[in-house]
C-alpha atoms as a PDB file:
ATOM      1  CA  UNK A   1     148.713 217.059  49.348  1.00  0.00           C
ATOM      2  CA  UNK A   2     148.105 213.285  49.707  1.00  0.00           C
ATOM      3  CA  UNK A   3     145.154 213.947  52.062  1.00  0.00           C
ATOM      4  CA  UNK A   4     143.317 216.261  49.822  1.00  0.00           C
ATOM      5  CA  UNK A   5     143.804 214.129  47.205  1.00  0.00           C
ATOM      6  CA  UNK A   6     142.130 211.441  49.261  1.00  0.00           C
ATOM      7  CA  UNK A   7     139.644 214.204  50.053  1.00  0.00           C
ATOM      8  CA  UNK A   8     138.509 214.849  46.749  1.00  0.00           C
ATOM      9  CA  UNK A   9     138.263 211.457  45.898  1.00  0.00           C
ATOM     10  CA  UNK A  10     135.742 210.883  48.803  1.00  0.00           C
ATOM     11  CA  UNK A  11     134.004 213.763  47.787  1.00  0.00           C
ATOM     12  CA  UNK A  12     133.425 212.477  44.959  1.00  0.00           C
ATOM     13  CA  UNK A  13     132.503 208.690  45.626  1.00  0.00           C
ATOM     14  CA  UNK A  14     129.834 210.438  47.964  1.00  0.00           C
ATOM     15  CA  UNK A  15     128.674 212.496  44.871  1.00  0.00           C
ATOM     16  CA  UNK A  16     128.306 208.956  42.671  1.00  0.00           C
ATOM     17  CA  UNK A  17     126.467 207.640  45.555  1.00  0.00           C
ATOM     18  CA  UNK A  18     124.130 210.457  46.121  1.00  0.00           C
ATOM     19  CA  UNK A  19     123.889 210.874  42.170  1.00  0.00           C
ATOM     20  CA  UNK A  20     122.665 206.812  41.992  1.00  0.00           C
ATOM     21  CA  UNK A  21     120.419 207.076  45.026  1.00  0.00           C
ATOM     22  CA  UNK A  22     119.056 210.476  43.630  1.00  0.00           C
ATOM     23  CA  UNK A  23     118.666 208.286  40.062  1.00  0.00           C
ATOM     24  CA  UNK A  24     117.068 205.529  40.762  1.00  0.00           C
ATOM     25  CA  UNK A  25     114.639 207.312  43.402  1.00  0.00           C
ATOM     26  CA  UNK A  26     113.373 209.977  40.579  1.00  0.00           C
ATOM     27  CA  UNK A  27     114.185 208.829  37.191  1.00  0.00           C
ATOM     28  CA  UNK A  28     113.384 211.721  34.649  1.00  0.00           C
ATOM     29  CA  UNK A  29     115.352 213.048  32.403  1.00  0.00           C
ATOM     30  CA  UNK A  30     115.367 216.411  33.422  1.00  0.00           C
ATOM     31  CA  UNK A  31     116.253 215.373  37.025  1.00  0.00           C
ATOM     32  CA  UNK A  32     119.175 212.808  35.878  1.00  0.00           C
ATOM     33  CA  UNK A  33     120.526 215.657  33.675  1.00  0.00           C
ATOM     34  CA  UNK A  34     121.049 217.937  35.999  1.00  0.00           C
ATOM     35  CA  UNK A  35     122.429 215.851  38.275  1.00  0.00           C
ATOM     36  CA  UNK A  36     124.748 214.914  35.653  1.00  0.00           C
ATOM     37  CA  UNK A  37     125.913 217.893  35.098  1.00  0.00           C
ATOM     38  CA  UNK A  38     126.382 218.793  39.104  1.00  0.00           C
ATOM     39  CA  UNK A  39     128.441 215.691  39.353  1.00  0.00           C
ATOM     40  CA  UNK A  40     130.385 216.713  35.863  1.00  0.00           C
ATOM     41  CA  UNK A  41     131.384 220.063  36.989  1.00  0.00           C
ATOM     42  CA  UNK A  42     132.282 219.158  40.699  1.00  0.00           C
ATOM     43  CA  UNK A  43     134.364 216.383  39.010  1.00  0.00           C
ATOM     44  CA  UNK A  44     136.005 219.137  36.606  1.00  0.00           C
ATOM     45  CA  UNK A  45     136.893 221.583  39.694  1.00  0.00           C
ATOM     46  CA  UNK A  46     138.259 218.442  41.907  1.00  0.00           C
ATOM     47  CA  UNK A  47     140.560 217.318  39.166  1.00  0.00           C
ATOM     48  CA  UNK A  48     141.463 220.639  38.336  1.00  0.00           C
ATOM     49  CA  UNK A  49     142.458 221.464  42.046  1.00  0.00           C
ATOM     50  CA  UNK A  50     145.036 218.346  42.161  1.00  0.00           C
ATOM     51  CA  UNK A  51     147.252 219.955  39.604  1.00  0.00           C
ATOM     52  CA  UNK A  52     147.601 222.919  41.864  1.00  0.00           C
ATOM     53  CA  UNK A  53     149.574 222.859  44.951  1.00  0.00           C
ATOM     54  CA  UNK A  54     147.817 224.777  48.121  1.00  0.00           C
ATOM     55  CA  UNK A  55     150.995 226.574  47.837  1.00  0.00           C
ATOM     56  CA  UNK A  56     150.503 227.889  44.459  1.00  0.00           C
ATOM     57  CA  UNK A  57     146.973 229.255  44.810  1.00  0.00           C
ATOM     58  CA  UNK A  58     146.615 232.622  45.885  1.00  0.00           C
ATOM     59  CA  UNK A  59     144.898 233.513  48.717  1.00  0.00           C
ATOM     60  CA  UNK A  60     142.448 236.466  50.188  1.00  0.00           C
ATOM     61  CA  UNK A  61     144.166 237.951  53.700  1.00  0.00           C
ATOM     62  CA  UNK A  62     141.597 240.132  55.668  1.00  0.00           C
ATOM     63  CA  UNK A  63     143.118 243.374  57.073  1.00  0.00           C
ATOM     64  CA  UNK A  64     145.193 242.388  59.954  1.00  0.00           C
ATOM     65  CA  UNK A  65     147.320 239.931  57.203  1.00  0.00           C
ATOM     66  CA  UNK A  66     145.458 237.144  58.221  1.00  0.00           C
ATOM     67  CA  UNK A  67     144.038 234.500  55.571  1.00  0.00           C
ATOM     68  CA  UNK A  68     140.226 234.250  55.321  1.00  0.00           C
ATOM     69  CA  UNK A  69     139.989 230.507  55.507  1.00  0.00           C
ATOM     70  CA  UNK A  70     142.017 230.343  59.099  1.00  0.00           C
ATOM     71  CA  UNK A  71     140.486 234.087  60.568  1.00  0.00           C
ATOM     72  CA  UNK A  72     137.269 232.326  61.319  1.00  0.00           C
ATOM     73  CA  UNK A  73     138.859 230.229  63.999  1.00  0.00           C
ATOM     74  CA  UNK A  74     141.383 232.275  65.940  1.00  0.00           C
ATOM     75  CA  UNK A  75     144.512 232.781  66.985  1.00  0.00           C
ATOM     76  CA  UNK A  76     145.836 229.361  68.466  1.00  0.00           C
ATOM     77  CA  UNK A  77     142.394 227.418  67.698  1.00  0.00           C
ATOM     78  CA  UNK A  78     143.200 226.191  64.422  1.00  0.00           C
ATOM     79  CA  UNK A  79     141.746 222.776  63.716  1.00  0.00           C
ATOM     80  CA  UNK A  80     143.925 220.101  62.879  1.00  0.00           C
ATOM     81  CA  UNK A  81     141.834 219.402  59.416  1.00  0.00           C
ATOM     82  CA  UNK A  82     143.341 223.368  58.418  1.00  0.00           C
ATOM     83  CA  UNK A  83     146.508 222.369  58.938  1.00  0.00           C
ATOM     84  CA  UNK A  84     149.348 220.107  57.353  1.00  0.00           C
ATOM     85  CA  UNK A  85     153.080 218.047  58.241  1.00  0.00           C
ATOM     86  CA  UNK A  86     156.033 219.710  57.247  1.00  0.00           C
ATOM     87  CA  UNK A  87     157.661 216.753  55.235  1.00  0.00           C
ATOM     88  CA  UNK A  88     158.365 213.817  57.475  1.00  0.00           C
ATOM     89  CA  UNK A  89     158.625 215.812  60.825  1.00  0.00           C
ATOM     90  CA  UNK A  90     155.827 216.045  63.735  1.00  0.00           C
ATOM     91  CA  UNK A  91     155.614 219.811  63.039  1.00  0.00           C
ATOM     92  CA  UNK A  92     152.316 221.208  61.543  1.00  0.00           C
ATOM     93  CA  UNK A  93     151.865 224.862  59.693  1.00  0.00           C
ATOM     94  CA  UNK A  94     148.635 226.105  57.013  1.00  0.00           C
ATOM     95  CA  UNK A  95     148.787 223.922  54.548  1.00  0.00           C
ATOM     96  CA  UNK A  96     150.849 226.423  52.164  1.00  0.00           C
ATOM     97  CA  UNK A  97     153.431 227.457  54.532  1.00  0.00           C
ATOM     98  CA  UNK A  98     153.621 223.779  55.564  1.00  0.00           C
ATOM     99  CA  UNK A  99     154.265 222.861  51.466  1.00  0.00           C
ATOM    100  CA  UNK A 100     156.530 225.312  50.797  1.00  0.00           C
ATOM    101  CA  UNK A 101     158.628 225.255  53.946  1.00  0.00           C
ATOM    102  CA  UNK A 102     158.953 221.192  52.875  1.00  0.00           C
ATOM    103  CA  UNK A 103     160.294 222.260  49.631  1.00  0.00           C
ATOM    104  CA  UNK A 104     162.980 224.851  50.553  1.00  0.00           C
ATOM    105  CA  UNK A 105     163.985 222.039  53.435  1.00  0.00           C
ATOM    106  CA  UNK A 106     164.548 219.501  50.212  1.00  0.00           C
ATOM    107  CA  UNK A 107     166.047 222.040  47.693  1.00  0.00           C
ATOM    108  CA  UNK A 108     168.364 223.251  50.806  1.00  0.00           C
ATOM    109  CA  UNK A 109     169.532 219.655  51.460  1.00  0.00           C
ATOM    110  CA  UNK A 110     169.992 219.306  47.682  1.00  0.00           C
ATOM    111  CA  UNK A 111     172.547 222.148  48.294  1.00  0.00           C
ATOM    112  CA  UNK A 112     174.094 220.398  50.916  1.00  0.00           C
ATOM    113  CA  UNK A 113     172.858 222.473  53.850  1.00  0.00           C
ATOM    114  CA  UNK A 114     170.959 220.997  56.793  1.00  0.00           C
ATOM    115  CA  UNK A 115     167.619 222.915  57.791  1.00  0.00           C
ATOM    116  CA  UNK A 116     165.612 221.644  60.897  1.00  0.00           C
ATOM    117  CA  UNK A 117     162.484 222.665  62.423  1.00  0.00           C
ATOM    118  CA  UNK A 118     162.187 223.436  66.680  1.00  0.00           C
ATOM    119  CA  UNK A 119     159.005 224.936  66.010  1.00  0.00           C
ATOM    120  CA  UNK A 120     155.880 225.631  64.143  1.00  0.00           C
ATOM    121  CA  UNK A 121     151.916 225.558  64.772  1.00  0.00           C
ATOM    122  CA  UNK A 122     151.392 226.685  68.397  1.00  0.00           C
ATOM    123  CA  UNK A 123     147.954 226.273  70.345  1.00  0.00           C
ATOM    124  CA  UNK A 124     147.194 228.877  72.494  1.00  0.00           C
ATOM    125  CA  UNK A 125     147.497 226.907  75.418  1.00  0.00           C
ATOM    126  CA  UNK A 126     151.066 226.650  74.660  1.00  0.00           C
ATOM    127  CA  UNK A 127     151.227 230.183  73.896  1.00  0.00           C
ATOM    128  CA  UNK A 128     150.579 231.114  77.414  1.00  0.00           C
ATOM    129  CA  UNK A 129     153.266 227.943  79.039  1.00  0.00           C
ATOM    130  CA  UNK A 130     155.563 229.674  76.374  1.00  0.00           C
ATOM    131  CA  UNK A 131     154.768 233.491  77.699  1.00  0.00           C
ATOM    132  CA  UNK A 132     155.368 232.597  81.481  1.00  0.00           C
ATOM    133  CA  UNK A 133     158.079 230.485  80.918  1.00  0.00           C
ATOM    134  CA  UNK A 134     160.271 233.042  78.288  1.00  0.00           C
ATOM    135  CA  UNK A 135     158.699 236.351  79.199  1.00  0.00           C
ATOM    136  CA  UNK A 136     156.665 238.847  76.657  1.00  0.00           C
ATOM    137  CA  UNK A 137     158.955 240.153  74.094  1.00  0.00           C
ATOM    138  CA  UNK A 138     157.391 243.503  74.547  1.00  0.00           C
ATOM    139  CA  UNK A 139     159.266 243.121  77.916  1.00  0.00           C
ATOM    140  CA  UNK A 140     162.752 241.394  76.671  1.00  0.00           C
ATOM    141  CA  UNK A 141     161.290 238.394  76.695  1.00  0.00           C
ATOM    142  CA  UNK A 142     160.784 235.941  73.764  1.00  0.00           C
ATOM    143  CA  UNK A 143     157.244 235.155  73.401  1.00  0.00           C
ATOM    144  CA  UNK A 144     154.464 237.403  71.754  1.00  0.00           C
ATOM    145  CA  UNK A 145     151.410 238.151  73.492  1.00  0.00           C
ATOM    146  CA  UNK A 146     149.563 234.707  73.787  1.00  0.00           C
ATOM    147  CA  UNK A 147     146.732 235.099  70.810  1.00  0.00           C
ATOM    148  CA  UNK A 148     148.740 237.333  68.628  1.00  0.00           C
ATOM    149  CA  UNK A 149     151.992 235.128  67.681  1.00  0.00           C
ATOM    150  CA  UNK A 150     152.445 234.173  63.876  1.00  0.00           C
ATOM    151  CA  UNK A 151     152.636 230.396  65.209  1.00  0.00           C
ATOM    152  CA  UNK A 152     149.413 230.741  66.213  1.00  0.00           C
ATOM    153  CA  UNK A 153     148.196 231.226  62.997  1.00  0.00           C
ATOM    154  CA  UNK A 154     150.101 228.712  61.286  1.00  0.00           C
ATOM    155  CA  UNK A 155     152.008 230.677  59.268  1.00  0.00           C
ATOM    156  CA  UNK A 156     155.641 230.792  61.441  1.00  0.00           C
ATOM    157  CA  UNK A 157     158.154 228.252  62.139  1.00  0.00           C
ATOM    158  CA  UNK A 158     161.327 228.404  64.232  1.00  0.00           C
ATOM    159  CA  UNK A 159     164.351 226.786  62.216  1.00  0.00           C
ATOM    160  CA  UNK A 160     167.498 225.203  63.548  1.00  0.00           C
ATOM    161  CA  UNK A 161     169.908 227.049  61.641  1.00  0.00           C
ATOM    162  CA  UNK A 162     173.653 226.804  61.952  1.00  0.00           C
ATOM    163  CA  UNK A 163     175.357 229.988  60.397  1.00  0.00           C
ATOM    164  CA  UNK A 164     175.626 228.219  56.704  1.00  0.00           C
ATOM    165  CA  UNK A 165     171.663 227.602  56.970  1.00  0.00           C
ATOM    166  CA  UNK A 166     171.096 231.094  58.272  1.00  0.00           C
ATOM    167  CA  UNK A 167     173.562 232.705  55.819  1.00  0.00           C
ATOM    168  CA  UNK A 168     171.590 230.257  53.167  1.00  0.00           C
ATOM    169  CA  UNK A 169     167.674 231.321  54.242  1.00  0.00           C
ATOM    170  CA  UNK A 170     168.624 234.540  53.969  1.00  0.00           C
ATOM    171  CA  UNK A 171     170.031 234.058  50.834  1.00  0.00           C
ATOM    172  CA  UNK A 172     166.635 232.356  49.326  1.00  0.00           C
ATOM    173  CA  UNK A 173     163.910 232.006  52.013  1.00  0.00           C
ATOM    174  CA  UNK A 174     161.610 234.956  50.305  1.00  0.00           C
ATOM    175  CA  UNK A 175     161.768 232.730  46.867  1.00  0.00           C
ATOM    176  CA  UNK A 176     159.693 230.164  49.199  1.00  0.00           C
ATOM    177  CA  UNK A 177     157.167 232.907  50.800  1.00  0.00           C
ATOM    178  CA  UNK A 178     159.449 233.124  54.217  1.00  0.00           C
ATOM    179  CA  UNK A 179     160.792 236.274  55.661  1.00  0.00           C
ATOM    180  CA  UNK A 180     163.068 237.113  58.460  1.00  0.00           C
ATOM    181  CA  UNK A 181     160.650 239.247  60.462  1.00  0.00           C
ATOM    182  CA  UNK A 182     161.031 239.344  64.243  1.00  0.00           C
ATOM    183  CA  UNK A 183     164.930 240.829  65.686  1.00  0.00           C
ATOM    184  CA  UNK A 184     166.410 238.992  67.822  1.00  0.00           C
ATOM    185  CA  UNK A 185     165.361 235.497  66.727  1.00  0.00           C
ATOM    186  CA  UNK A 186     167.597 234.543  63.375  1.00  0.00           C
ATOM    187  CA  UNK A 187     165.268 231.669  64.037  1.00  0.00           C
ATOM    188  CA  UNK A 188     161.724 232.873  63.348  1.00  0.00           C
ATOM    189  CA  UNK A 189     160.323 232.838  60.093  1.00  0.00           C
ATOM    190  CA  UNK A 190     156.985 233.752  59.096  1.00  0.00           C
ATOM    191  CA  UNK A 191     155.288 232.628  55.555  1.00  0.00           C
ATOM    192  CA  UNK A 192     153.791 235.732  53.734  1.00  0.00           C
ATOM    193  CA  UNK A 193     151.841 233.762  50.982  1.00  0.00           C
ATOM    194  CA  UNK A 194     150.867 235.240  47.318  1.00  0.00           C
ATOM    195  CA  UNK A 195     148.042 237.670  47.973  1.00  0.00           C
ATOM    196  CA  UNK A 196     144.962 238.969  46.113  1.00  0.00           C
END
């Protein structure tokens, strides 16, 4: 959240600068009003966005489930810029998943039950190490298809859960967009975010 913030703030020191520049090059009124007014309502929508949480927002998925803003890319080519830290770990999901899987990590602990992560954002590259090594799971294995896992995307974490985690994810993961979605792997859970 910090680094949009810091974002939007850029953003908009670059639109003062451009707005002075564009001033004191062509001072008429017409021009400096509508300038004005650009600035004004790019201000508005940049303040407006820091009261909302990525998390919060709703989102457009295309037909495979996928959202819009990370399709574009691909499977396991996410750019770093798309995605964000999962509290204080080294792990990396979409920005949503990554704020919401922070929060039910805190609001666990506050329950007195111990959630870790083994796993999230995957790059293709390490899909493939993670295919050969483990085996497809089409084939018993534990690995999806390299280009089609859930990691790849962003949007799936593996969580080191003993059975009062497990029994506590269960319990309320779905209140925090994650679902239990792959048998076999208590450990896998995929964020489903709000859709429109």
């Amino acid at each position: 959240m910090n680094s949009r913030i810091a974002d939007i703030q850029s953003r908009i020191l670059a639109l003062q600068t451009q707005q002075a520049t564009t001033s004191t090059a062509t001072r008429t009124a017409g021009s400096a009003s509508a300038t004005s007014s650009t600035f004004a309502s790019h201000l508005q929508g940049a303040i407006a966005a820091q009261g909302t949480s990525a998390a919060d927002r709703t989102y457009k998925l295309n037909g495979k489930g996928i959202p819009e803003d990370l399709a574009a890319y691909g499977n396991g080519r996410i750019p770093a810029e798309a995605l964000e830290q999962v509290g204080g770990t080294r792990h990396k999901l979409w920005a949503p998943a990554a704020e919401k899987l922070t929060q039910l990590i805190a609001d666990a602990k506050a329950d007195g039950v111990t959630i870790g992560i083994t796993d999230s954002y995957r790059p293709y590259t390490e899909q493939v190490d993670l295919a050969r090594r483990k085996g497809l799971y089409s084939q018993g294995g534990l690995a999806a298809k390299p280009g089609t896992s859930e990691h790849g995307w962003g949007m799936a974490t593996d969580l080191d859960l003993n059975p009062e985690a497990l029994s506590w994810m269960r319990k309320n993961g779905g209140r925090y967009g994650f679902v239990e979605n792959v048998r076999r792997e208590s450990w896998h859970w995929a964020f489903r975010p709000n859709m429109t």
